[in-house]
C-alpha atoms as a PDB file:
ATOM      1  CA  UNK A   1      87.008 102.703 157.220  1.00  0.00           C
ATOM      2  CA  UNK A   2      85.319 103.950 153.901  1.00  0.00           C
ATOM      3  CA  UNK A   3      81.773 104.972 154.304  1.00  0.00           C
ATOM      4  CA  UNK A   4      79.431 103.706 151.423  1.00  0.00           C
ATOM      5  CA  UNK A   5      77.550 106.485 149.254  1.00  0.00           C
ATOM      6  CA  UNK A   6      74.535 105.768 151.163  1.00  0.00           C
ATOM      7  CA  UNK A   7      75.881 105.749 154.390  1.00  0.00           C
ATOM      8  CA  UNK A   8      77.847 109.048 153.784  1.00  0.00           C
ATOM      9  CA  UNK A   9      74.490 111.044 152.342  1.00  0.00           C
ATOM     10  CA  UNK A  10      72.756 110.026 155.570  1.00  0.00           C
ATOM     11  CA  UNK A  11      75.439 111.122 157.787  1.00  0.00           C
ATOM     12  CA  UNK A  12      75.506 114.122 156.129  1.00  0.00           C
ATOM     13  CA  UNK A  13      71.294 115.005 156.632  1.00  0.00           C
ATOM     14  CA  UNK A  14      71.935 114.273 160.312  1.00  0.00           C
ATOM     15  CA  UNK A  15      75.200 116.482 160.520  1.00  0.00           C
ATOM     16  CA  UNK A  16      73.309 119.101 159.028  1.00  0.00           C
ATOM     17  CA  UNK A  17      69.408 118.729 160.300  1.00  0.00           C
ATOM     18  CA  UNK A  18      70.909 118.064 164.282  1.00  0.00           C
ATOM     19  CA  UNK A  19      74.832 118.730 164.070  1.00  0.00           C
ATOM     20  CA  UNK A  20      75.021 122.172 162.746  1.00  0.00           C
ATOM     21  CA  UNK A  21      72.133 123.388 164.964  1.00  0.00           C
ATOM     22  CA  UNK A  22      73.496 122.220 168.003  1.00  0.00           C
ATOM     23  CA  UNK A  23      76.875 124.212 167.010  1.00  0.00           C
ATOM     24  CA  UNK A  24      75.157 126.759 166.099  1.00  0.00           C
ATOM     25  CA  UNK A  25      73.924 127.160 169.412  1.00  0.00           C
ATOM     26  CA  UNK A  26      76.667 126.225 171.174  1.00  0.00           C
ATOM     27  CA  UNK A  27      78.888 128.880 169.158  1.00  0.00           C
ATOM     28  CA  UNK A  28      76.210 131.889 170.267  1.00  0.00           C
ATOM     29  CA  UNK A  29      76.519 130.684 173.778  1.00  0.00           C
ATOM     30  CA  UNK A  30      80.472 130.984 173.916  1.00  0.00           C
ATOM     31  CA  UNK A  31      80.502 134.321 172.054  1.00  0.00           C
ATOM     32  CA  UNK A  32      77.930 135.539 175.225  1.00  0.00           C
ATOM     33  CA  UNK A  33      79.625 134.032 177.529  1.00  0.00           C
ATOM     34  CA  UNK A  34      82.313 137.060 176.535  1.00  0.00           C
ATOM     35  CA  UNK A  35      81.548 140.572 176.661  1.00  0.00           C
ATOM     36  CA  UNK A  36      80.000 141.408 173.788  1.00  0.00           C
ATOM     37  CA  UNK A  37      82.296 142.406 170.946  1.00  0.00           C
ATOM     38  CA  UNK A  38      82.422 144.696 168.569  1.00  0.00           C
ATOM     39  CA  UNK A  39      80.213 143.939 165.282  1.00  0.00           C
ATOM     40  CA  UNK A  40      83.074 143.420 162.954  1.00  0.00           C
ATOM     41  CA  UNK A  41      85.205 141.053 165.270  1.00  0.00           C
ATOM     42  CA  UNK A  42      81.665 139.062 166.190  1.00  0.00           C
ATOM     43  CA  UNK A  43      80.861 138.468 162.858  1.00  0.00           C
ATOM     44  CA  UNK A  44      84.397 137.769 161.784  1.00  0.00           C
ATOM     45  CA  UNK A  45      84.077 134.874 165.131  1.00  0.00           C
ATOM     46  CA  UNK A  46      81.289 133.381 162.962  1.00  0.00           C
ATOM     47  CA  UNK A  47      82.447 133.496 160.458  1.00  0.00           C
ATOM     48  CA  UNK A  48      85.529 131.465 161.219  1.00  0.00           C
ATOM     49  CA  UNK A  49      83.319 128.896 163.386  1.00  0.00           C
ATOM     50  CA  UNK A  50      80.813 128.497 160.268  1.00  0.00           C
ATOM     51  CA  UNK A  51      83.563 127.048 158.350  1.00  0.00           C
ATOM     52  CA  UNK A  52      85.386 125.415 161.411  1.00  0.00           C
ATOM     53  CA  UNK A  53      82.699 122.532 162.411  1.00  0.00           C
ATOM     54  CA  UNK A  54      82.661 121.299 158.469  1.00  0.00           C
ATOM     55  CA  UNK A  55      86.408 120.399 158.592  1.00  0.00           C
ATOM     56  CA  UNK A  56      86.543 117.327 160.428  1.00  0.00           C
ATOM     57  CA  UNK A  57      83.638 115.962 158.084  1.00  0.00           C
ATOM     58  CA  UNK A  58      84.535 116.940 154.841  1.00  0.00           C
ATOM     59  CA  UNK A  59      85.058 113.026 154.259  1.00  0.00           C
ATOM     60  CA  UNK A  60      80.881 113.074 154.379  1.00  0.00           C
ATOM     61  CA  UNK A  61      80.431 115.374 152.337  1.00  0.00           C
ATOM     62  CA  UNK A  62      82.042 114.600 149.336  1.00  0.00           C
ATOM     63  CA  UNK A  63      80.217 113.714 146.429  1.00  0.00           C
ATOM     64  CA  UNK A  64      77.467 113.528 148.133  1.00  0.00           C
ATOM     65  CA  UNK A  65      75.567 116.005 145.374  1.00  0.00           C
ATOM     66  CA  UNK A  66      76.611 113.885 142.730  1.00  0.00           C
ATOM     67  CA  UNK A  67      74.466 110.188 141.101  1.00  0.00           C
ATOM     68  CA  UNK A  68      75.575 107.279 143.278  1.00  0.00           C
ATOM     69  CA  UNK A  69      79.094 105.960 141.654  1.00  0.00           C
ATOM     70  CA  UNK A  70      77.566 102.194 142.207  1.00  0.00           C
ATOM     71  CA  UNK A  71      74.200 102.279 140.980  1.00  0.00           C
ATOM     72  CA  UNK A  72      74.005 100.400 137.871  1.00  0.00           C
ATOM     73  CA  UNK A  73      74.255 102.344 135.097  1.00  0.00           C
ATOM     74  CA  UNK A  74      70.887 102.272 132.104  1.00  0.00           C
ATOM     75  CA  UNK A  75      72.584 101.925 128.832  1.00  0.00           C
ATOM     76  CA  UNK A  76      69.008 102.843 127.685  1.00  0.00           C
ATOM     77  CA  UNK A  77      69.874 106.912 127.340  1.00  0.00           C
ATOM     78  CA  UNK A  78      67.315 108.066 130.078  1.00  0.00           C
END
């Protein structure tokens, strides 16, 4: 199922405005749940889990940054 442009730039506000907050805290809580390691492996853990929880949505955010592909184009110049 192919998302429309639309569809796929409001997924992507509410992955990142409620999503990556939520992960964010959920991430913290496992990494306390563990004795606390040192700096370099903690921030390394981060790190990894930063880029982990975009993965499965790269699909939203694709183009999203870019002038919707079916707007109709102005063959005015502006």
């Amino acid at each position: 199922m192919k998302l429309t442009y639309k569809a796929r730039r409001r997924w992507s506000l509410v992955l990142l405005l409620i999503g990556l907050p939520l992960y964010i805290v959920v991430a913290v809580t496992m990494v306390n749940l563990m004795e606390r390691p040192p700096f370099w492996l903690e921030l390394l853990i981060y790190v990894v889990l930063g880029f982990l929880w975009m993965l499965p949505f790269r699909f939203v955010f694709v183009g999203v940054g870019k002038p919707d592909p079916d707007a109709a184009q102005d063959h005015s110049g502006k």
